[in-house]
PDB file of N, CA and C in Angstrom:
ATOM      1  N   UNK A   1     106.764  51.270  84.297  1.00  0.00           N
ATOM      2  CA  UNK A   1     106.193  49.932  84.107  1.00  0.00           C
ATOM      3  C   UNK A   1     106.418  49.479  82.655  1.00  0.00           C
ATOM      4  N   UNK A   2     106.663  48.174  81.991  1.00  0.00           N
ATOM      5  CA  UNK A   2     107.011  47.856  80.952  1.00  0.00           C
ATOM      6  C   UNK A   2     106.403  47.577  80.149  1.00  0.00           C
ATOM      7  N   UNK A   3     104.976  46.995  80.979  1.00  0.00           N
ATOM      8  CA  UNK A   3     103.924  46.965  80.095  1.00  0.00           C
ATOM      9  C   UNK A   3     103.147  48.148  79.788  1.00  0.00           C
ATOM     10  N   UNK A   4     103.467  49.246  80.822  1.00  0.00           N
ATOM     11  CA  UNK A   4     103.152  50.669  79.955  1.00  0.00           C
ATOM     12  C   UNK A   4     103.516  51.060  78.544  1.00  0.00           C
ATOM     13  N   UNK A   5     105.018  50.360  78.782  1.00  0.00           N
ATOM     14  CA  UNK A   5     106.192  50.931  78.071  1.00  0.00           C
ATOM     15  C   UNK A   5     105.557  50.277  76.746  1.00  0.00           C
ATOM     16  N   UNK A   6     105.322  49.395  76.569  1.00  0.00           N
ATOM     17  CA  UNK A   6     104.892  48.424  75.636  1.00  0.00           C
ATOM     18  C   UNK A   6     103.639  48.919  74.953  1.00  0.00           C
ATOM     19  N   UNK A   7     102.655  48.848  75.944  1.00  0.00           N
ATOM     20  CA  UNK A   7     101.534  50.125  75.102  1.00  0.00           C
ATOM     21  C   UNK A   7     101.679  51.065  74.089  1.00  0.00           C
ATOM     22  N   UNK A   8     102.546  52.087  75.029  1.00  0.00           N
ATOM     23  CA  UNK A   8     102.777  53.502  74.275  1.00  0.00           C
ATOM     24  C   UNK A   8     103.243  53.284  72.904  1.00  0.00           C
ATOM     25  N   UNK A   9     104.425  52.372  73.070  1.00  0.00           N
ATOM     26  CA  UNK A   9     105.294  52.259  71.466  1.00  0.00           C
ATOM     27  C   UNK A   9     104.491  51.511  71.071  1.00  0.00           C
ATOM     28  N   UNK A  10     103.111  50.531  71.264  1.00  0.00           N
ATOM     29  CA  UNK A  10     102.194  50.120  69.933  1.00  0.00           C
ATOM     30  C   UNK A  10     101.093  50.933  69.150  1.00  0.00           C
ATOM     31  N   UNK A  11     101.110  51.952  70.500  1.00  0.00           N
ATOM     32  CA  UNK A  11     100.169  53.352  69.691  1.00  0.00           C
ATOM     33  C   UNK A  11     100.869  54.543  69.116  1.00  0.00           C
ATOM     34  N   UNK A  12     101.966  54.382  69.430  1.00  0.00           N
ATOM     35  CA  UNK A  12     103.255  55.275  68.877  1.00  0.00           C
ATOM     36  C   UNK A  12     103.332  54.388  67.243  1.00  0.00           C
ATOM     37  N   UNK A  13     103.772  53.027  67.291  1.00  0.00           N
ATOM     38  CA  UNK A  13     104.067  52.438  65.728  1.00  0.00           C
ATOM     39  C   UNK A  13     102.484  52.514  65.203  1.00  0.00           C
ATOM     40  N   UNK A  14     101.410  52.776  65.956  1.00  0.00           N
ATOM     41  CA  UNK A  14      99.688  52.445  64.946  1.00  0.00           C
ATOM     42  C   UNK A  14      99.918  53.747  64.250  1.00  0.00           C
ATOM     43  N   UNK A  15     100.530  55.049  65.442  1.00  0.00           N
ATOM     44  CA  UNK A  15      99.809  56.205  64.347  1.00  0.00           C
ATOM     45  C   UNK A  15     100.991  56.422  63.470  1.00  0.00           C
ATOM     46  N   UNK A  16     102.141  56.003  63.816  1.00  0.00           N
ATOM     47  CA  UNK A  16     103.018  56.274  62.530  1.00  0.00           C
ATOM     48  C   UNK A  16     102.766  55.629  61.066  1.00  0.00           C
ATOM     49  N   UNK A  17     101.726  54.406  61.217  1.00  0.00           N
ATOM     50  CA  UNK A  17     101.190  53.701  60.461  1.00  0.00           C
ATOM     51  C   UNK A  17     100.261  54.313  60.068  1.00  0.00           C
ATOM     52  N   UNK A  18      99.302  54.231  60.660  1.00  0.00           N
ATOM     53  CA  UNK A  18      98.072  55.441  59.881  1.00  0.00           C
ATOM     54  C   UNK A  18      98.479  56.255  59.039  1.00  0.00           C
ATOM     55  N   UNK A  19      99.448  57.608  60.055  1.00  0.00           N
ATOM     56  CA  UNK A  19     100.513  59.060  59.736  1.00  0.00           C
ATOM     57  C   UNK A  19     100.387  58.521  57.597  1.00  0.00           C
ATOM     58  N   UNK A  20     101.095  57.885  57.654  1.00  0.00           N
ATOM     59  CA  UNK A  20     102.116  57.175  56.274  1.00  0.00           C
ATOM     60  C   UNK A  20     100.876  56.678  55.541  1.00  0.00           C
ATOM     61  N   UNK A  21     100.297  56.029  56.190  1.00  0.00           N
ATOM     62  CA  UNK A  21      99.042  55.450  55.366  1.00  0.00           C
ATOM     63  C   UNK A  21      97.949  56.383  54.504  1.00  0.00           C
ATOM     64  N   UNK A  22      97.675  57.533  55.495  1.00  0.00           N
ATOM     65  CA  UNK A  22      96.422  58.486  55.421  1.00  0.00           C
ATOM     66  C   UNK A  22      97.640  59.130  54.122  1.00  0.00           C
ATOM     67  N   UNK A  23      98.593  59.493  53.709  1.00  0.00           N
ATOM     68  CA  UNK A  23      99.418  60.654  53.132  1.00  0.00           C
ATOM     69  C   UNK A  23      99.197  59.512  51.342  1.00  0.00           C
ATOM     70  N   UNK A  24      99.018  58.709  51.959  1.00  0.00           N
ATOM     71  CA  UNK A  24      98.838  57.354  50.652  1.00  0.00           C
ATOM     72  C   UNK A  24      97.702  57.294  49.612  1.00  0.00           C
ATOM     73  N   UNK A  25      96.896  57.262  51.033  1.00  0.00           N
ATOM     74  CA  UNK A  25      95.815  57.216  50.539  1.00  0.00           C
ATOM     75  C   UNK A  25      95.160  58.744  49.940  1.00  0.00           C
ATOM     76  N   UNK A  26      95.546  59.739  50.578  1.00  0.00           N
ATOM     77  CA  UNK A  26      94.965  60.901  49.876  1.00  0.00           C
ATOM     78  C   UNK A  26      96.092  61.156  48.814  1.00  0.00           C
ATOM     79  N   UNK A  27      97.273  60.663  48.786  1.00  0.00           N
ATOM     80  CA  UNK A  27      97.828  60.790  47.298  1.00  0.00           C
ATOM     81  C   UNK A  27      97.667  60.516  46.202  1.00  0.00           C
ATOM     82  N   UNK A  28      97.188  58.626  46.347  1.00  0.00           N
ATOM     83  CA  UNK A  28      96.970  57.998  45.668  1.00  0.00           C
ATOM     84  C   UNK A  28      95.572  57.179  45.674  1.00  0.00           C
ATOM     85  N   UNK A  29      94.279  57.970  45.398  1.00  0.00           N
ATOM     86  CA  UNK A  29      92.919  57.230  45.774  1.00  0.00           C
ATOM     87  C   UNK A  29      92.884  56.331  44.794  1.00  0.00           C
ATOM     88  N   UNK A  30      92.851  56.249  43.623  1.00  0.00           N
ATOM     89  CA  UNK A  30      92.767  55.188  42.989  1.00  0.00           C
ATOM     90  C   UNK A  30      93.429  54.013  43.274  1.00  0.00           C
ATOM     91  N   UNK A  31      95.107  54.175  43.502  1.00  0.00           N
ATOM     92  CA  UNK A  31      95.848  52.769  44.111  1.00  0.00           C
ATOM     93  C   UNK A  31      94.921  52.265  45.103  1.00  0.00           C
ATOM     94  N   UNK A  32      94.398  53.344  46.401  1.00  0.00           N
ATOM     95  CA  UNK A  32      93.938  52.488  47.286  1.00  0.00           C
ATOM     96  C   UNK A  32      92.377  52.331  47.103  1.00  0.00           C
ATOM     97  N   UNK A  33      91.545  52.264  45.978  1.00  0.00           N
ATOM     98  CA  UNK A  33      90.228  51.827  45.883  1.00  0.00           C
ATOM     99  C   UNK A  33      90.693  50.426  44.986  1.00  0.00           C
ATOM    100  N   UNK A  34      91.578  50.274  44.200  1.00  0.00           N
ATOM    101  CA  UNK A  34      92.562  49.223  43.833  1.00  0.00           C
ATOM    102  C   UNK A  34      92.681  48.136  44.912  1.00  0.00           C
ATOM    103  N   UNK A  35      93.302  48.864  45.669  1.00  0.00           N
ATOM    104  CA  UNK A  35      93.692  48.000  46.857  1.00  0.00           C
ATOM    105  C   UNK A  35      92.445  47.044  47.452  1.00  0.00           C
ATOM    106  N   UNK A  36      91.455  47.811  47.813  1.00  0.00           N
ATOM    107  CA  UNK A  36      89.936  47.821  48.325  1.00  0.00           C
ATOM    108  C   UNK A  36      89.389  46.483  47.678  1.00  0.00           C
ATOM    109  N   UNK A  37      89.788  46.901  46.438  1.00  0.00           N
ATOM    110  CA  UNK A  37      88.868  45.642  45.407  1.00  0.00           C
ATOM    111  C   UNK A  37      89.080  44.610  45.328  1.00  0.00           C
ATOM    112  N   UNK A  38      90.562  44.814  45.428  1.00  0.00           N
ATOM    113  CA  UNK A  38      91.193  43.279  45.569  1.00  0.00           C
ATOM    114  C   UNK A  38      91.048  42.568  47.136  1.00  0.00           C
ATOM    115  N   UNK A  39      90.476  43.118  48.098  1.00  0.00           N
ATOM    116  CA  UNK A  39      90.560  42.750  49.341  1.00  0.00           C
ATOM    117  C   UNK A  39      89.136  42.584  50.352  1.00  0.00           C
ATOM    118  N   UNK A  40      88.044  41.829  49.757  1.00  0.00           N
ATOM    119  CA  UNK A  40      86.924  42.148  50.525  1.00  0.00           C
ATOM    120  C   UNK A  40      86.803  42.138  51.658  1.00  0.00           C
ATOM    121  N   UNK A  41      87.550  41.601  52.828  1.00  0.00           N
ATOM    122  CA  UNK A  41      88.321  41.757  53.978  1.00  0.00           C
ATOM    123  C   UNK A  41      88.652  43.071  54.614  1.00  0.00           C
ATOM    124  N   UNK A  42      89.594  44.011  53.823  1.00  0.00           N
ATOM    125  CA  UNK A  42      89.991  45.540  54.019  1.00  0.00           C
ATOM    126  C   UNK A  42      88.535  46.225  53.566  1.00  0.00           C
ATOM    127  N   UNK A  43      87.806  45.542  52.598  1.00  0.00           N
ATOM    128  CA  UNK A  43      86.543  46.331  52.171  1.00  0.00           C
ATOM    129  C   UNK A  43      85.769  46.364  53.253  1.00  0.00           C
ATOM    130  N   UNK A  44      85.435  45.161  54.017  1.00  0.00           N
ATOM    131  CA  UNK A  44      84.433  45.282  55.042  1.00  0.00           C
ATOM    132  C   UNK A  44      84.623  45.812  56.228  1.00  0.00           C
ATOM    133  N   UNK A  45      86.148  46.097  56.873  1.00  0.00           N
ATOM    134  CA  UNK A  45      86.335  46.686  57.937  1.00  0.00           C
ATOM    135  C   UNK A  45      86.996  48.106  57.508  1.00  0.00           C
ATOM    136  N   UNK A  46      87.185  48.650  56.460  1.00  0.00           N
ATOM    137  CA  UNK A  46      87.283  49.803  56.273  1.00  0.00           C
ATOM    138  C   UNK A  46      85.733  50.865  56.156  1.00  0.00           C
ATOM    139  N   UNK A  47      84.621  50.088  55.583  1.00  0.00           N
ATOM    140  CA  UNK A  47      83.460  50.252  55.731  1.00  0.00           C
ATOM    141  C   UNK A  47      82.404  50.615  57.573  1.00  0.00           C
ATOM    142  N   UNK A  48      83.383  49.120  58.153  1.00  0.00           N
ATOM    143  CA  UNK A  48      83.369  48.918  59.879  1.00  0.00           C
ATOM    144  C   UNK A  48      83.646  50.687  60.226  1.00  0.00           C
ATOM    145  N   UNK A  49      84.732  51.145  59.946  1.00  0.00           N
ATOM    146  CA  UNK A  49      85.166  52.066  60.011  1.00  0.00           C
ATOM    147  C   UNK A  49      84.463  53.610  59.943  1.00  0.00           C
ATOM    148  N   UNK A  50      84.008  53.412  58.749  1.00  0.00           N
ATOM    149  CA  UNK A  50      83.123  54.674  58.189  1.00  0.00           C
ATOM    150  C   UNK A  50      81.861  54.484  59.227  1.00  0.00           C
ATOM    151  N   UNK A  51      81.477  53.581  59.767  1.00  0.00           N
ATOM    152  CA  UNK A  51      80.121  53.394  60.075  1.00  0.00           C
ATOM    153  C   UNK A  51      80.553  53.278  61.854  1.00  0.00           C
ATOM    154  N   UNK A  52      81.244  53.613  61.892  1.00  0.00           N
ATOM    155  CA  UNK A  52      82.059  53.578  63.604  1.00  0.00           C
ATOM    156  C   UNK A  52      82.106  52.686  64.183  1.00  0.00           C
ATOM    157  N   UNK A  53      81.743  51.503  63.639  1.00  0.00           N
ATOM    158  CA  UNK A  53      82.599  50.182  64.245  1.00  0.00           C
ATOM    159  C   UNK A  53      83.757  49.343  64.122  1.00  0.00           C
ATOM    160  N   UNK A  54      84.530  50.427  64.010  1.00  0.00           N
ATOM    161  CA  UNK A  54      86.118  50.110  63.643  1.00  0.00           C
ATOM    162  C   UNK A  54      87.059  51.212  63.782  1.00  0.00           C
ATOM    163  N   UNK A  55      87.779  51.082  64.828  1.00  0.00           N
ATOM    164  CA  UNK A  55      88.852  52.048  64.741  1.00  0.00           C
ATOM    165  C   UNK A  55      89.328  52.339  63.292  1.00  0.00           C
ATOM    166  N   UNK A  56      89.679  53.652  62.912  1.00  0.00           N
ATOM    167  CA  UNK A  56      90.604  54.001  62.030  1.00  0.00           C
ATOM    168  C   UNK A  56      92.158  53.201  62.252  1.00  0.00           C
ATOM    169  N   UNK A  57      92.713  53.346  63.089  1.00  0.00           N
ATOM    170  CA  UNK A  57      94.508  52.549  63.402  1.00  0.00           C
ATOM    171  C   UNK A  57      94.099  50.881  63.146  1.00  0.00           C
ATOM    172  N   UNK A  58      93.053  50.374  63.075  1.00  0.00           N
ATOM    173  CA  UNK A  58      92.644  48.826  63.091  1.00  0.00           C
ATOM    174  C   UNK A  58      92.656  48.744  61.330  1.00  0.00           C
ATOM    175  N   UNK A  59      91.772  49.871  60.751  1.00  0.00           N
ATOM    176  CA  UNK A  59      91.996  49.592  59.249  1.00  0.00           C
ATOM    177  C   UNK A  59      93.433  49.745  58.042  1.00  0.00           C
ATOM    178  N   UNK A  60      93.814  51.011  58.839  1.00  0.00           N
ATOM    179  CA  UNK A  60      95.439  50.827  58.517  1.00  0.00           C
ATOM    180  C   UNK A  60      96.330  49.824  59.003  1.00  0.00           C
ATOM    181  N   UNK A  61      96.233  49.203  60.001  1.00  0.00           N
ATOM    182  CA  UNK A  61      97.067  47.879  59.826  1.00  0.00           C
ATOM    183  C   UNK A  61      96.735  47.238  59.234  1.00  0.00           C
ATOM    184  N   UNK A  62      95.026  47.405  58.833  1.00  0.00           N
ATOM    185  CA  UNK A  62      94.898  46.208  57.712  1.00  0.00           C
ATOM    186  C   UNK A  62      95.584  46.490  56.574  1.00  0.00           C
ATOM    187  N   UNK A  63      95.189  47.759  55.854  1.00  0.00           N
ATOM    188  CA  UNK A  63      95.703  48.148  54.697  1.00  0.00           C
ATOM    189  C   UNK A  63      97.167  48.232  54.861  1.00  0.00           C
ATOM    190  N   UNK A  64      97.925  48.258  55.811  1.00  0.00           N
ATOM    191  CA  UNK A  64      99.568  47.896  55.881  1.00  0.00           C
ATOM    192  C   UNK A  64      99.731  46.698  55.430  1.00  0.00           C
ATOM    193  N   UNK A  65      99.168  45.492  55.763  1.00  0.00           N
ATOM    194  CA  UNK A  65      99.376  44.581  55.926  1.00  0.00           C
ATOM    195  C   UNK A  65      99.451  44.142  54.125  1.00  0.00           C
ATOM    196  N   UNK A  66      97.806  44.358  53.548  1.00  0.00           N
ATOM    197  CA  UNK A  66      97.314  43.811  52.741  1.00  0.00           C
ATOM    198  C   UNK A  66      98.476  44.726  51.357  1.00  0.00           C
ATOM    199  N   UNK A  67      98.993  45.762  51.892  1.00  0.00           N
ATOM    200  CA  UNK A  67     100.161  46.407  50.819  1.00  0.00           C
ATOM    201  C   UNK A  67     101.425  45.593  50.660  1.00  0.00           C
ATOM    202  N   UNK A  68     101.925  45.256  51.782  1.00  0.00           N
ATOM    203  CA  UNK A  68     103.226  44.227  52.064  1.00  0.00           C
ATOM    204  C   UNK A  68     102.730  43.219  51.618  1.00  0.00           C
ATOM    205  N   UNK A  69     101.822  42.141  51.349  1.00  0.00           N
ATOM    206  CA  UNK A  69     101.220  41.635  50.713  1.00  0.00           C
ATOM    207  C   UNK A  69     101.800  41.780  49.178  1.00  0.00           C
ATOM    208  N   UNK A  70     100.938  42.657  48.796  1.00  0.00           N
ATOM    209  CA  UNK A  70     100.703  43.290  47.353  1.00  0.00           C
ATOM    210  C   UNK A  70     102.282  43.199  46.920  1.00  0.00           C
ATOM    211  N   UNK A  71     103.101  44.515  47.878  1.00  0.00           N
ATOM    212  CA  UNK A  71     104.425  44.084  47.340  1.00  0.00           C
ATOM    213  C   UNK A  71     105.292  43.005  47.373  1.00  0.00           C
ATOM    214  N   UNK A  72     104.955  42.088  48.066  1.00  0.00           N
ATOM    215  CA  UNK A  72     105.614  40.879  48.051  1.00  0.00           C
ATOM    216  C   UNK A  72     105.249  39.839  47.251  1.00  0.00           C
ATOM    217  N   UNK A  73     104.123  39.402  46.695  1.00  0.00           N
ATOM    218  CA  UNK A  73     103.855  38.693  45.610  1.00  0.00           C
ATOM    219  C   UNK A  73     103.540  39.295  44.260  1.00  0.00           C
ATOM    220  N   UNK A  74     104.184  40.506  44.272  1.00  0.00           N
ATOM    221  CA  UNK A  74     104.242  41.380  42.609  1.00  0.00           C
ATOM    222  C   UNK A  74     103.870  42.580  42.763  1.00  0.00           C
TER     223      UNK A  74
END
């Protein structure tokens, strides 16, 4: 089915996202409390998160997002 097919590879690209993300973030905690500050948005659903109303794969796309961001306007 294709819309199976379609599923799998969006939870296949979330955790490769996370995967990359989580290796980031425990590399670099300061970049990403950086990140945090500048983003009260990523602040409040990364928080969502800690407090279990937020998937973990929901806050890394945020923090994907809000990085491509970052690198694209400087």
């Amino acid at each position: 089915n294709s819309y199976q097919k379609e599923i799998r590879q969006k939870i296949l690209a979330n955790l490769t996202i996370a995967k990359r993300l989580a290796g980031l973030v425990y590399s670099r905690p300061g970049w990403f409390y950086h990140l945090l500050r500048g983003n009260p948005y990523l602040l409040k659903i990364y928080f969502d998160m800690i407090s279990g109303k937020n998937s973990y794969t929901r806050v890394m796309q945020e923090v994907w997002r809000a990085v491509l961001k970052t690198r694209l306007h400087g």
